[in-house]
C-alpha atoms as a PDB file:
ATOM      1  CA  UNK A   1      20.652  27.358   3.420  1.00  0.00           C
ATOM      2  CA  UNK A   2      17.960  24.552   2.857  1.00  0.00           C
ATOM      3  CA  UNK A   3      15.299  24.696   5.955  1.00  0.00           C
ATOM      4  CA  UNK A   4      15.013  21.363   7.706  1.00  0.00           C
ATOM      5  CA  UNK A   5      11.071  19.826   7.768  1.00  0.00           C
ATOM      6  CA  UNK A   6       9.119  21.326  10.478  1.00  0.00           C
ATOM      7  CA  UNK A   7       8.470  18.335  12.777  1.00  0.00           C
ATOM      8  CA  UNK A   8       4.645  18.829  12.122  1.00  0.00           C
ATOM      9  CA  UNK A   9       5.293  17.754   8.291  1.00  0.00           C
ATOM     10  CA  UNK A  10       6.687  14.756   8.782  1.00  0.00           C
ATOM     11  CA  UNK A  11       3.982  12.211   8.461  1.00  0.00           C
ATOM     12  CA  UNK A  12       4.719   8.714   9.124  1.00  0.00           C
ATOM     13  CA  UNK A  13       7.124   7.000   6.312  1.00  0.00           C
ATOM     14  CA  UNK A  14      10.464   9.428   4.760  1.00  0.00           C
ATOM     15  CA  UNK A  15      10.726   9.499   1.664  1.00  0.00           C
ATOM     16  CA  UNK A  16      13.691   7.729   2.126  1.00  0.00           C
ATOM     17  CA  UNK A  17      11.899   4.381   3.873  1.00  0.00           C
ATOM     18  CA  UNK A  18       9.118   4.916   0.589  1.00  0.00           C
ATOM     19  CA  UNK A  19      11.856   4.563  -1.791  1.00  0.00           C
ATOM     20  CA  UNK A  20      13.193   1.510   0.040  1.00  0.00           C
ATOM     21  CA  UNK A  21      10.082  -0.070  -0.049  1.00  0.00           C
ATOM     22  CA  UNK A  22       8.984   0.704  -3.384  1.00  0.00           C
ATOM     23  CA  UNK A  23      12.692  -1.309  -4.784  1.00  0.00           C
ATOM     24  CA  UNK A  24      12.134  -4.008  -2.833  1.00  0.00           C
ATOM     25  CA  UNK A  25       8.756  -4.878  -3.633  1.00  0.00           C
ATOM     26  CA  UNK A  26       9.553  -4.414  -7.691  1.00  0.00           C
ATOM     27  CA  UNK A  27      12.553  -6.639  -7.032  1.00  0.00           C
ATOM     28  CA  UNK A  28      10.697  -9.533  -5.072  1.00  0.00           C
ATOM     29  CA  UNK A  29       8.406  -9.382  -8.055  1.00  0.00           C
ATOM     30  CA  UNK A  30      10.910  -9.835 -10.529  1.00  0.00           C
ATOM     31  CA  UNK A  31      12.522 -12.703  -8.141  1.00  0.00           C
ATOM     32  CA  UNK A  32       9.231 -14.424  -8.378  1.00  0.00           C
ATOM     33  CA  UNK A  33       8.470 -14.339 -11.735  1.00  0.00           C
ATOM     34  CA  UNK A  34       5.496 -12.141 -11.872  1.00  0.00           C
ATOM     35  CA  UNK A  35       4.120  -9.904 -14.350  1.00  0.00           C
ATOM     36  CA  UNK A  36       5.221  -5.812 -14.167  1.00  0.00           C
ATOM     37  CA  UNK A  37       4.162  -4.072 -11.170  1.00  0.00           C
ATOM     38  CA  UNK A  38       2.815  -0.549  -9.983  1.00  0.00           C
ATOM     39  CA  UNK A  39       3.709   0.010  -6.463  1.00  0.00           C
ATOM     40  CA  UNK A  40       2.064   2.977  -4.482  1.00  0.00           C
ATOM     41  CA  UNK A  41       3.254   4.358  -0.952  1.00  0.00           C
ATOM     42  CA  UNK A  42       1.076   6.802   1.147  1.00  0.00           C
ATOM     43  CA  UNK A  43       2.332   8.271   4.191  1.00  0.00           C
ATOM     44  CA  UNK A  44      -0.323   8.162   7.178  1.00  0.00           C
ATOM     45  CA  UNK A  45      -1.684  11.512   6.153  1.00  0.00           C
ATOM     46  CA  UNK A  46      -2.768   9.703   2.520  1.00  0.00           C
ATOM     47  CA  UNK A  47      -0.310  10.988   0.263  1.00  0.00           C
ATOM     48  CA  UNK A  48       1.908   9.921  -2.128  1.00  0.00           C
ATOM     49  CA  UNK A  49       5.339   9.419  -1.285  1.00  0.00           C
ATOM     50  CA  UNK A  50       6.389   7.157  -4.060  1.00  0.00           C
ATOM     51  CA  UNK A  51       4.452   5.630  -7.166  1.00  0.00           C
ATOM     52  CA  UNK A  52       6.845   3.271  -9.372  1.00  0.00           C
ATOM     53  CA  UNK A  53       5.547   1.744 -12.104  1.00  0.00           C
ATOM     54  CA  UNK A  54       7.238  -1.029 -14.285  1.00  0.00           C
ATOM     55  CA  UNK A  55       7.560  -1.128 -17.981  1.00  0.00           C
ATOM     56  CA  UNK A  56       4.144  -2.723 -19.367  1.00  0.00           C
ATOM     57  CA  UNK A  57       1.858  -2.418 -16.764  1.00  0.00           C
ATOM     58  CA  UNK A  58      -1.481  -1.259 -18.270  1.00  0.00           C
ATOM     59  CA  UNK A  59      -3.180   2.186 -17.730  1.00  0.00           C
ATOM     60  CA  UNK A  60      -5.175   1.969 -14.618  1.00  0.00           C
ATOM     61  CA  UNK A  61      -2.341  -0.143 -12.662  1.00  0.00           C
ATOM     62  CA  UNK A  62      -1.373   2.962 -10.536  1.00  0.00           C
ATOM     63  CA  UNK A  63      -4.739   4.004  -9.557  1.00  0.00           C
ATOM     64  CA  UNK A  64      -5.189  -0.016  -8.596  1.00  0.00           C
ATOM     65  CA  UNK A  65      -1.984   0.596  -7.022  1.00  0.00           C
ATOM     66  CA  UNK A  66      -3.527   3.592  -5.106  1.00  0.00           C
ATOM     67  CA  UNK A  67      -6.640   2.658  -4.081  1.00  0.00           C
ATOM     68  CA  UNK A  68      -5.205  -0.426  -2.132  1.00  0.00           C
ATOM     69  CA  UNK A  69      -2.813   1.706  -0.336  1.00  0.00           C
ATOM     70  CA  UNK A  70      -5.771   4.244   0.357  1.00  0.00           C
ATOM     71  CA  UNK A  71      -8.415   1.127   1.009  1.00  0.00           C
ATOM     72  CA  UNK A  72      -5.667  -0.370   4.038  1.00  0.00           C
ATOM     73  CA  UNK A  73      -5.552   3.377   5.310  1.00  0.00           C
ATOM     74  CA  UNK A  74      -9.101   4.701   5.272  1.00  0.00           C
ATOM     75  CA  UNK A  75     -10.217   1.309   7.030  1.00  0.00           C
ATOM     76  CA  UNK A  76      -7.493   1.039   9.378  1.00  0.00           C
ATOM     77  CA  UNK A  77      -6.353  -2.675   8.214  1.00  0.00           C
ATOM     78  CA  UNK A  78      -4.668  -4.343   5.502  1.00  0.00           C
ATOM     79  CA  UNK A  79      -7.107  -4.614   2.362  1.00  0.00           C
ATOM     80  CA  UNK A  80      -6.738  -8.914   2.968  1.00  0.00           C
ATOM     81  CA  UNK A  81      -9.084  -8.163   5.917  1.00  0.00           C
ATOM     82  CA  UNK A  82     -11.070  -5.691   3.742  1.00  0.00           C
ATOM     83  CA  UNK A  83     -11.460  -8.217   0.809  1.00  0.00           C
ATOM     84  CA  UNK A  84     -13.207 -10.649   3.495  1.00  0.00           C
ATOM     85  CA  UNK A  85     -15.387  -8.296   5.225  1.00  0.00           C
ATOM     86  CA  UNK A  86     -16.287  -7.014   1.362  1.00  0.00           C
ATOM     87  CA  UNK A  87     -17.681 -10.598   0.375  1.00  0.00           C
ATOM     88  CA  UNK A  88     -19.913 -10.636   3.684  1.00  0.00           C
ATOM     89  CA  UNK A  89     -21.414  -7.128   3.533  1.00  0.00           C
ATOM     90  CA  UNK A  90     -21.419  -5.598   0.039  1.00  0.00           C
ATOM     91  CA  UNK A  91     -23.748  -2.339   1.163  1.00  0.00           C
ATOM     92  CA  UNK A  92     -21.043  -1.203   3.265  1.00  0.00           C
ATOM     93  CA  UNK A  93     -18.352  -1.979   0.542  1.00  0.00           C
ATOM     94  CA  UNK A  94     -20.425  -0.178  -1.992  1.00  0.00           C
ATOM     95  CA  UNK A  95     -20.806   2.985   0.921  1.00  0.00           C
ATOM     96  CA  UNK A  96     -17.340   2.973   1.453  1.00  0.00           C
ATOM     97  CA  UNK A  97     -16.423   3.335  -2.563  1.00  0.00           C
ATOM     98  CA  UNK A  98     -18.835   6.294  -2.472  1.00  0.00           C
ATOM     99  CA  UNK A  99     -17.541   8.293   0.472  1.00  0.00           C
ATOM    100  CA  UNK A 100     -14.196   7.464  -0.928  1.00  0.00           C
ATOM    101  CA  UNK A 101     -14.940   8.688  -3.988  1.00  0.00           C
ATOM    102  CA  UNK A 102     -14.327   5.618  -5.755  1.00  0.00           C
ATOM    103  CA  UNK A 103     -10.789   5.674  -4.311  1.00  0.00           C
ATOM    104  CA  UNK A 104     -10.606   2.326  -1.830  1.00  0.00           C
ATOM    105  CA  UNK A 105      -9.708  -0.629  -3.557  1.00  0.00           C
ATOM    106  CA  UNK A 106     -11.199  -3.852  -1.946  1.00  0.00           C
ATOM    107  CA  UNK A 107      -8.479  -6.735  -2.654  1.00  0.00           C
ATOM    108  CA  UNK A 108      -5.749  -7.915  -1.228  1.00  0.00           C
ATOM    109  CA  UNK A 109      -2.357  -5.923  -2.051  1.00  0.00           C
ATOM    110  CA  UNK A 110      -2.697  -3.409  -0.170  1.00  0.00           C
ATOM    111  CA  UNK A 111      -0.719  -3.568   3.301  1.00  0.00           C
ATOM    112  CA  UNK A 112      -0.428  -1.019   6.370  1.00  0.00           C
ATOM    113  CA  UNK A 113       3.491  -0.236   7.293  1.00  0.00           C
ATOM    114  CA  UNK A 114       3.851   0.431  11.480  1.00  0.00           C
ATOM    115  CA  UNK A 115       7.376   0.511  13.131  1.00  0.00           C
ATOM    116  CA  UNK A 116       8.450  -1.688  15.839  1.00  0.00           C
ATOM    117  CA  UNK A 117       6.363   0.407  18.221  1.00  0.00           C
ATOM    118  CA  UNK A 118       2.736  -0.265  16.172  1.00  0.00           C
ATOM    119  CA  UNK A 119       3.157   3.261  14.955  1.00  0.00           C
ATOM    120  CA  UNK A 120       0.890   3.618  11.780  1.00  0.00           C
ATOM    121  CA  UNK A 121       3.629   5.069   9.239  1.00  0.00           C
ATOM    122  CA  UNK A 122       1.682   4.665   5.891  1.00  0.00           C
ATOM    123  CA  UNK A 123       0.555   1.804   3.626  1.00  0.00           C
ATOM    124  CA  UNK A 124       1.859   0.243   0.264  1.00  0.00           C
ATOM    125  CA  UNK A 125      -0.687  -0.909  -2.408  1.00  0.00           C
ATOM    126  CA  UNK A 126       1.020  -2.787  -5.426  1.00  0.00           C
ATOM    127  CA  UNK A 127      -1.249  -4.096  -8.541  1.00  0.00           C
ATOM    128  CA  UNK A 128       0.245  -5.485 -11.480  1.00  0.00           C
ATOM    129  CA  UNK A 129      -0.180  -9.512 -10.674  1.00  0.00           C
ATOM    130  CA  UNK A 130      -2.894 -11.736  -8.882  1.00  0.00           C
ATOM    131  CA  UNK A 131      -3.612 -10.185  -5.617  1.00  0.00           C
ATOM    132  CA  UNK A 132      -2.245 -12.108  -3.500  1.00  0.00           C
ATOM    133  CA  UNK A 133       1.209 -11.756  -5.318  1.00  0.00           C
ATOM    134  CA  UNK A 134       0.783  -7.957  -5.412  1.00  0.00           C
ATOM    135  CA  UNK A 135       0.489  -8.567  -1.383  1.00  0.00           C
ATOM    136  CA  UNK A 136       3.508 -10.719  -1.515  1.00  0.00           C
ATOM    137  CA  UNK A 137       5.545  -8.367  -3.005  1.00  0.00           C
ATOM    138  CA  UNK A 138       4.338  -5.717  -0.108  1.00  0.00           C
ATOM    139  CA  UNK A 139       5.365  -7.411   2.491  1.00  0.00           C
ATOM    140  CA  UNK A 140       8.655  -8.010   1.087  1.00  0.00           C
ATOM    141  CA  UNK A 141       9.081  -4.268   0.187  1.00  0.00           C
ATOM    142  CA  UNK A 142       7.933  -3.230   3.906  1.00  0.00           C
ATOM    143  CA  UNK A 143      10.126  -5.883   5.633  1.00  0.00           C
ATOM    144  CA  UNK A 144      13.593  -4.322   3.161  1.00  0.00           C
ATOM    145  CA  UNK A 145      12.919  -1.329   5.051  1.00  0.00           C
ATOM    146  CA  UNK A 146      12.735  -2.413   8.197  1.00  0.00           C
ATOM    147  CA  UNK A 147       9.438  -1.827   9.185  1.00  0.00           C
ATOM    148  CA  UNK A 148       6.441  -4.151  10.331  1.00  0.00           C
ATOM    149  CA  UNK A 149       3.707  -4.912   7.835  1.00  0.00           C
ATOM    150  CA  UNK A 150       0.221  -5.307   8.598  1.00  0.00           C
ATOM    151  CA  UNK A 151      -1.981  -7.230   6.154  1.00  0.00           C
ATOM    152  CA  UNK A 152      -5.105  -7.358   8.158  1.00  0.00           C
ATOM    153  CA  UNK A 153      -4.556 -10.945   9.067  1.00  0.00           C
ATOM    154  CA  UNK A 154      -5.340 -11.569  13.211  1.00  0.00           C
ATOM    155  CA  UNK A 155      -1.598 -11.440  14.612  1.00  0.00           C
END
């Protein structure tokens, strides 16, 4: 008989909510019109719970993908707030890509999920379009699953 998770491994988003996500934000893009998508979810530990990526999307899309969902993580705020603070202090940017190792992605598209609470659950970065339609497409994939997304726009 299959164990259930130990309460201690369950890390912010289920699989289940990831999943949700991940379809809604490929479907808002294909609503809209815009070009194939790679969507990432990370739970609030970092790692993956889903990576979907469309038919076309070029080579590096999912590590894009990745690295916005890590970027909104690591810093604590959507990667719209971390695209702002990158133009005004570069240094820190460029310290941040190093102790990263190269893995947060400065540009919009990459959103924090919380519950209705504020609980951090995980994040969602998407690349595949402009940025700000990769963000688009997050916040419609958080909002299918009934969760709260944070952009790192001042509520």
């Amino acid at each position: 008989m299959p164990q259930p998770a130990h309460p201690a491994a369950v890390n912010g988003l289920t699989l289940k909510q990831a999943e949700i996500i991940a379809d809604a934000a490929l479907a808002a893009g294909k609503a809209h019109g815009f070009l194939p998508l790679t969507v990432c979810v990370i739970d609030a530990g970092g790692q993956m719970k889903v990576l979907k990526r469309e038919d076309g999307c070029s080579i590096a899309r999912q590590d894009v993908a990745h690295g916005k969902a890590y970027g909104a993580m690591a810093m604590g705020f959507g990667t719209r707030e971390l695209a702002r603070r990158a133009q005004g202090a570069p240094g820190f940017t460029n310290a941040l890509s190093d102790l990263t190792g190269g893995r947060a992605v400065p540009v919009q598209g990459g959103v924090l999920v919380r519950d209705a609470n504020n609980v951090l659950l995980g994040a969602v970065g998407i690349s595949g379009d402009t940025s700000p339609n990769d963000e688009v497409c997050c916040m419609a994939g958080i909002e299918a699953a009934g969760l709260v997304a944070d952009n790192g726009d001042p509520a």
